[in-house]
Protein backbone atom coordinates (compact mmCIF):
# COMPACT_ATOMS: atom_id res chain seq x y z
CA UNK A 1 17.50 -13.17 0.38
CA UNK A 2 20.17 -11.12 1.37
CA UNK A 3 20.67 -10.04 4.90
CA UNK A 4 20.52 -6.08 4.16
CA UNK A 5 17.45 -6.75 1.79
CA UNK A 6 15.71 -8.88 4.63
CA UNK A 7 16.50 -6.35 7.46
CA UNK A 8 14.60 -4.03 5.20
CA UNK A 9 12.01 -6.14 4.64
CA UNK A 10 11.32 -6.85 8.17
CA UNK A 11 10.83 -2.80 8.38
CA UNK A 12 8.17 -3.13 5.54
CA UNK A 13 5.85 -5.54 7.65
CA UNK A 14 6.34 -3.88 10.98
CA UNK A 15 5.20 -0.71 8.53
CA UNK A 16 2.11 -2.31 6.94
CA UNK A 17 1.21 -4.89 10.54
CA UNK A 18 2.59 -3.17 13.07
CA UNK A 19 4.19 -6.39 14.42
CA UNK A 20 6.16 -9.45 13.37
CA UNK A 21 6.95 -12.93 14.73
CA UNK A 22 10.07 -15.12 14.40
CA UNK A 23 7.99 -18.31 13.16
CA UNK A 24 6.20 -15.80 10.81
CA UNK A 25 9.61 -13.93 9.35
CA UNK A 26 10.95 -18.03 9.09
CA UNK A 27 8.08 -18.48 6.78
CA UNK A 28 8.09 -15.40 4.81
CA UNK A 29 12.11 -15.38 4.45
CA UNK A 30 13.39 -18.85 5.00
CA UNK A 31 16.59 -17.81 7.35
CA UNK A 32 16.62 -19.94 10.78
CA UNK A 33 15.05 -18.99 14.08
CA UNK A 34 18.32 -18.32 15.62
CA UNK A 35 18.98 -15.92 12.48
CA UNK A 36 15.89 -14.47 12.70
CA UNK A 37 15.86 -13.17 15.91
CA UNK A 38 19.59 -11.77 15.57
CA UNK A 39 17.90 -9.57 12.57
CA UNK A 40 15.31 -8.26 15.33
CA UNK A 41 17.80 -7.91 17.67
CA UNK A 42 20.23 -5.98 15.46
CA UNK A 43 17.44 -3.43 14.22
CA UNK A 44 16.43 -3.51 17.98
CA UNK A 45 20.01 -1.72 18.61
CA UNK A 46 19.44 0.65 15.97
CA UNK A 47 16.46 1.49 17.81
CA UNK A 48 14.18 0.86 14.47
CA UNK A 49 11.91 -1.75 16.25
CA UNK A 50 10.93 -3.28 19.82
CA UNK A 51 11.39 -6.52 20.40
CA UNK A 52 8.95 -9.07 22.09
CA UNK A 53 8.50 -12.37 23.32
CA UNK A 54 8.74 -13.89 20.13
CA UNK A 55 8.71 -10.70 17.69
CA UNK A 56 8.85 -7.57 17.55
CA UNK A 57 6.44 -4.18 17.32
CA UNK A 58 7.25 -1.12 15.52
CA UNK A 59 9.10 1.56 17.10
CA UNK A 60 10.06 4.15 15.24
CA UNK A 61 7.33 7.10 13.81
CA UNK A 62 8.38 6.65 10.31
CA UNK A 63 7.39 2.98 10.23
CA UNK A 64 4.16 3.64 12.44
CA UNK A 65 0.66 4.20 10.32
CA UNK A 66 -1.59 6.72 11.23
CA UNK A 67 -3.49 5.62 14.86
CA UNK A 68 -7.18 5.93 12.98
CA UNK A 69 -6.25 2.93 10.95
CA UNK A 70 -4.69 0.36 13.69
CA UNK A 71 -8.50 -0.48 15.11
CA UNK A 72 -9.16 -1.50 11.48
CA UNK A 73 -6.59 -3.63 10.05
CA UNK A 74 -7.42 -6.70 8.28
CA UNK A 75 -4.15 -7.65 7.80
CA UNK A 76 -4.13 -10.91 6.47
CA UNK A 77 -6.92 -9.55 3.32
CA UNK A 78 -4.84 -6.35 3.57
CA UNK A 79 -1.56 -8.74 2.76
CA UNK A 80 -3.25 -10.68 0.19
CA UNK A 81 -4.38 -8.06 -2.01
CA UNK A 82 -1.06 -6.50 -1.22
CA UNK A 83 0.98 -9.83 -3.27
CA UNK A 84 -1.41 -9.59 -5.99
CA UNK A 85 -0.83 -5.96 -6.75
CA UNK A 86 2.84 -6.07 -6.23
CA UNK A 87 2.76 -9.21 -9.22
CA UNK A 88 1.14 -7.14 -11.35
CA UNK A 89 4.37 -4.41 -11.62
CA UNK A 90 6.81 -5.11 -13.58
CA UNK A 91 10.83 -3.54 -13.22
CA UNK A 92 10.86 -0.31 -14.90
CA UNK A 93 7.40 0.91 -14.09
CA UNK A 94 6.68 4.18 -12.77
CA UNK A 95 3.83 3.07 -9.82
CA UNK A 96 1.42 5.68 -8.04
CA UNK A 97 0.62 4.95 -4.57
CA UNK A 98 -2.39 6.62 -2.79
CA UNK A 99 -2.32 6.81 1.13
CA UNK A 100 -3.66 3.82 3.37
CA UNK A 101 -3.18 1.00 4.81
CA UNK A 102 -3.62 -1.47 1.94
CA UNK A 103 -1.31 0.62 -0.33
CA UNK A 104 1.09 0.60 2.69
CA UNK A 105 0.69 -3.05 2.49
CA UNK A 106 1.61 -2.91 -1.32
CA UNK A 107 4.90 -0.85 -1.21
CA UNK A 108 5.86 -3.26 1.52
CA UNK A 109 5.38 -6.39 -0.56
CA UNK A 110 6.96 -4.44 -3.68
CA UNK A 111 10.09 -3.46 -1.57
CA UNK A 112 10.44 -7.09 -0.40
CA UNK A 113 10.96 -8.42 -4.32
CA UNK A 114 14.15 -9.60 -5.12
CA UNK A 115 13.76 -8.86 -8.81
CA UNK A 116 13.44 -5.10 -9.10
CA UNK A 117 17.32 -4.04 -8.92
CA UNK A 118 18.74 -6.43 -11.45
CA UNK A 119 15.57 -5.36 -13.42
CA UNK A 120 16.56 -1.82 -13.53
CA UNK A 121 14.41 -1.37 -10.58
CA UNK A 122 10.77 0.83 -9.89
CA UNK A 123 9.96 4.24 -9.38
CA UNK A 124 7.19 4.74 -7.34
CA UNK A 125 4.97 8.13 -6.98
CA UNK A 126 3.52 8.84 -3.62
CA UNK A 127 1.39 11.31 -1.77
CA UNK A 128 1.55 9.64 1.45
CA UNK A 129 4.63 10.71 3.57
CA UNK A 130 4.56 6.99 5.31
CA UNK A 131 4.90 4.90 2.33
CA UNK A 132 7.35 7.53 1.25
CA UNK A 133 9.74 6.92 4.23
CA UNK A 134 9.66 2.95 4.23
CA UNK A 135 10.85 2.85 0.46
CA UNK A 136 13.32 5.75 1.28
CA UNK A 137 16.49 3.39 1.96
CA UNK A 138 15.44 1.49 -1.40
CA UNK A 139 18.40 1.65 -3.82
CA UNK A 140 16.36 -0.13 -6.29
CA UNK A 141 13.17 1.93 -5.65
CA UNK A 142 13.56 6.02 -6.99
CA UNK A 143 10.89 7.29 -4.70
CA UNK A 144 9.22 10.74 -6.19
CA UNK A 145 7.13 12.65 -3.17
CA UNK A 146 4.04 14.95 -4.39
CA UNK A 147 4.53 18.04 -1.87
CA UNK A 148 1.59 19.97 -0.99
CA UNK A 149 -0.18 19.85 2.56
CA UNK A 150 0.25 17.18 5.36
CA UNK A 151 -3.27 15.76 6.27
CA UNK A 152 -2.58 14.85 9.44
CA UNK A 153 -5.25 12.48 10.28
CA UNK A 154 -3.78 10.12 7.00
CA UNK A 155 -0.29 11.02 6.77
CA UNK A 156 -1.39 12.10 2.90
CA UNK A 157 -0.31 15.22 0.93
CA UNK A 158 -3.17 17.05 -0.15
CA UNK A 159 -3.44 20.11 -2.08
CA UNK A 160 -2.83 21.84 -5.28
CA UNK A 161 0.77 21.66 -4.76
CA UNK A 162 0.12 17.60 -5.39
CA UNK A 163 -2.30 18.40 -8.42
CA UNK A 164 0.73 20.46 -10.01
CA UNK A 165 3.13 17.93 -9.90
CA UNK A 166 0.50 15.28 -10.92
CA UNK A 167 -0.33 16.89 -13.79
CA UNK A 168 3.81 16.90 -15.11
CA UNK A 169 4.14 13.03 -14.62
CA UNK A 170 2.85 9.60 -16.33
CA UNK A 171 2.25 6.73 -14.78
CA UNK A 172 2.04 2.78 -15.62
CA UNK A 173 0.09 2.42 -13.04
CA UNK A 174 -1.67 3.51 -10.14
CA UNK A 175 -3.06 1.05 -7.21
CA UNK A 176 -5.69 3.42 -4.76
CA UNK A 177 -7.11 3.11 -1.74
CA UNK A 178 -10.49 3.83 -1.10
CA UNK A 179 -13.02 4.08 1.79
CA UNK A 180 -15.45 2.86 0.20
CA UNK A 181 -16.78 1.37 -3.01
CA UNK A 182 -20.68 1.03 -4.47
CA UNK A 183 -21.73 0.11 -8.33
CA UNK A 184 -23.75 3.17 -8.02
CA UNK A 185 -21.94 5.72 -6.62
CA UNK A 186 -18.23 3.98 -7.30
CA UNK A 187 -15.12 4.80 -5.35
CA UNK A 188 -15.27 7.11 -2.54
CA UNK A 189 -13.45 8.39 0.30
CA UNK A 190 -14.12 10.17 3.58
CA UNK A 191 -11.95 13.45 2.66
CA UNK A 192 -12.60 15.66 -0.67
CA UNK A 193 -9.09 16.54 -0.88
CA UNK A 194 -7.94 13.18 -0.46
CA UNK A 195 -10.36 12.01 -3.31
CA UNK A 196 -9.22 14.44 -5.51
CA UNK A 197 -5.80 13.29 -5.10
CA UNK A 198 -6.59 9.83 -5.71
CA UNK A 199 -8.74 11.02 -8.85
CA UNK A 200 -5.95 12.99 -10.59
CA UNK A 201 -3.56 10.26 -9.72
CA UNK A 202 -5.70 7.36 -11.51
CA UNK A 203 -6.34 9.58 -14.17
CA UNK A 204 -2.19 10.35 -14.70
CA UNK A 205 -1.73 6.38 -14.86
CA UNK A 206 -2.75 4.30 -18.16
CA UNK A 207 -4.14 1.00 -15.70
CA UNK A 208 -5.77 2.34 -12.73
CA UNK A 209 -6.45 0.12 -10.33
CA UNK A 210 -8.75 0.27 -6.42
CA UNK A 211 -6.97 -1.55 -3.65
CA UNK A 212 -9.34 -2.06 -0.79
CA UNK A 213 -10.54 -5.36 1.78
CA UNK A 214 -13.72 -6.79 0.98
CA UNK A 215 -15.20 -4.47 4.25
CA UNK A 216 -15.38 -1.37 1.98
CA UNK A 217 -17.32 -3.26 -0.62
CA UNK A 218 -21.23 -1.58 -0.66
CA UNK A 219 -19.93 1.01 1.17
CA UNK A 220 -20.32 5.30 0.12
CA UNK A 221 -18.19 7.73 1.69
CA UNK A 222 -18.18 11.18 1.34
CA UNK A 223 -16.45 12.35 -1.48
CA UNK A 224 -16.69 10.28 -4.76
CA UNK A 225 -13.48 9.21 -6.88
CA UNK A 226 -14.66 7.68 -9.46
CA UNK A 227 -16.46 4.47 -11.04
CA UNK A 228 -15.68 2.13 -13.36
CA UNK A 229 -14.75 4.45 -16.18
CA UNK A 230 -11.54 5.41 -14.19
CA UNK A 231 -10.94 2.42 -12.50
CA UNK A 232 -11.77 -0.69 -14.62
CA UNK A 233 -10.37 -2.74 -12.16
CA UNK A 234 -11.25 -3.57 -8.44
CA UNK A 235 -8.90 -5.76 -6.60
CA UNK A 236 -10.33 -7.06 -3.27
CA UNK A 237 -9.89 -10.32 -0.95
CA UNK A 238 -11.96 -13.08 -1.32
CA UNK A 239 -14.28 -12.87 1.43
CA UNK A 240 -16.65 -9.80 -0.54
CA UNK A 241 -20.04 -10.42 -1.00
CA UNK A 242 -20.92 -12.43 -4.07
CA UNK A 243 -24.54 -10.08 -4.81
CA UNK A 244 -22.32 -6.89 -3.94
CA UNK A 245 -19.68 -8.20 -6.38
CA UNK A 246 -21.99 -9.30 -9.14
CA UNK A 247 -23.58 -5.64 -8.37
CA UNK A 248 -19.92 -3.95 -8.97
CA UNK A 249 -19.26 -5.87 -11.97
CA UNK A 250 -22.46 -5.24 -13.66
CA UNK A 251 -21.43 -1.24 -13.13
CA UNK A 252 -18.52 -2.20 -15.11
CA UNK A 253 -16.04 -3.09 -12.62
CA UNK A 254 -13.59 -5.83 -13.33
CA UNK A 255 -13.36 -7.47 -9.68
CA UNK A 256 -10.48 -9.16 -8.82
CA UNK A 257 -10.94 -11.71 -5.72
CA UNK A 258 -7.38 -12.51 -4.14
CA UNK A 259 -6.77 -15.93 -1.65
């Protein structure tokens, strides 16, 4: 990987973890220790990170996720569903991305593909103003942003300023996060006007897909989504329930278990 492309991609994790090691970046990437932590210390000069014994922690606002969500980050599920739904996009697609952590998680996995630009590269569709600014500096990513109203508590656009320019655009597909999930009363969330959102978004996009940690699983939030007839598929980590999976898929849900 090129340097500029792995500077950039050490930005996407601090976005989606909130922190990084060296042994972990030597793993992901492949470039030395001693390379490594000249990459932390160069965006540590550009003031985009802090470093640490070892690592480094976000810094900057625009790669920082909401504070609601940092108590509940599973980030190793969040990372592995995150791979799986990144595979599934191909260069060329036009991608919607709901708000939350686990979609976070998937735009930083997407931007970290070495593929996309010599494939003509992505576009990707976005209500959420923090995924929006980590794919910003993507050459090989054309970011679109919805407008409307700034939920503060989620960093999501809300509104029907979003539903207008939803309702202009097609998508391939659509990968969204959820706060809950039950074969009865299907995907949910804990804000109506982020489920309806989420609801015209899946329902723009020929393969809609839920992105959520095997926590939400059984759960019912507030305000409902949809089931399986607008999400046929459920991807998840592999530590769900086996009687709340069999459950989902008997409502009609295609689960998807990642390692």
């Amino acid at each position: 990987m090129k340097r500029a492309a792995r500077l950039n991609a050490i930005l996407d994790l601090l976005a989606s973890d909130g922190e990084v090691t060296v042994d972990d970046l030597v793993d992901r990437f492949g470039a030395s220790a001693a390379t490594t932590r000249r990459d932390l210390d160069s965006l540590a000069e550009q003031r985009l990170l802090t470093r640490t014994h070892g690592g480094a922690v976000a810094h900057s606002v625009a790669y920082e996720l909401p504070v609601r969500y940092k108590s509940h980050l599973r980030t190793q599920q969040k990372q592995s569903i995150a791979r799986a739904a990144a595979a599934l996009v191909s260069p060329g697609m036009v991608v919607g991305l709901s708000g939350g952590t686990t979609t976070t998680a998937i735009a930083a996995a997407l931007a970290a593909r070495d593929d996309l630009e010599s494939g003509g590269g992505i576009t990707i569709v976005t209500n959420a103003v923090n995924i929006a600014a980590q794919l910003a500096t993507r050459p090989e990513i054309k970011v679109v942003v919805t407008g409307g109203v700034i939920h503060a508590r989620s960093y999501e656009l809300v509104g029907p300023f979003v539903e207008q320019l939803l309702r202009g655009v097609r998508l391939d597909m659509a990968f969204i996060g959820v706060n809950g999930v039950d074969a009865e009363a299907g995907a949910t969330t804990q804000d109506e006007r982020e489920a309806a959102v989420n609801r015209m978004m899946a329902e723009r996009s020929r393969r809609a897909v839920i992105v959520t940690d095997s926590s939400k699983l059984g759960r019912v939030a507030f305000a409902a989504v949809g089931g399986a007839e607008l999400f046929p598929e459920l991807l998840t980590d592999d530590g769900a329930d086996a009687a709340i999976i069999a459950d989902l898929r008997a409502a009609g849900f295609e689960v998807v278990t990642t390692d």
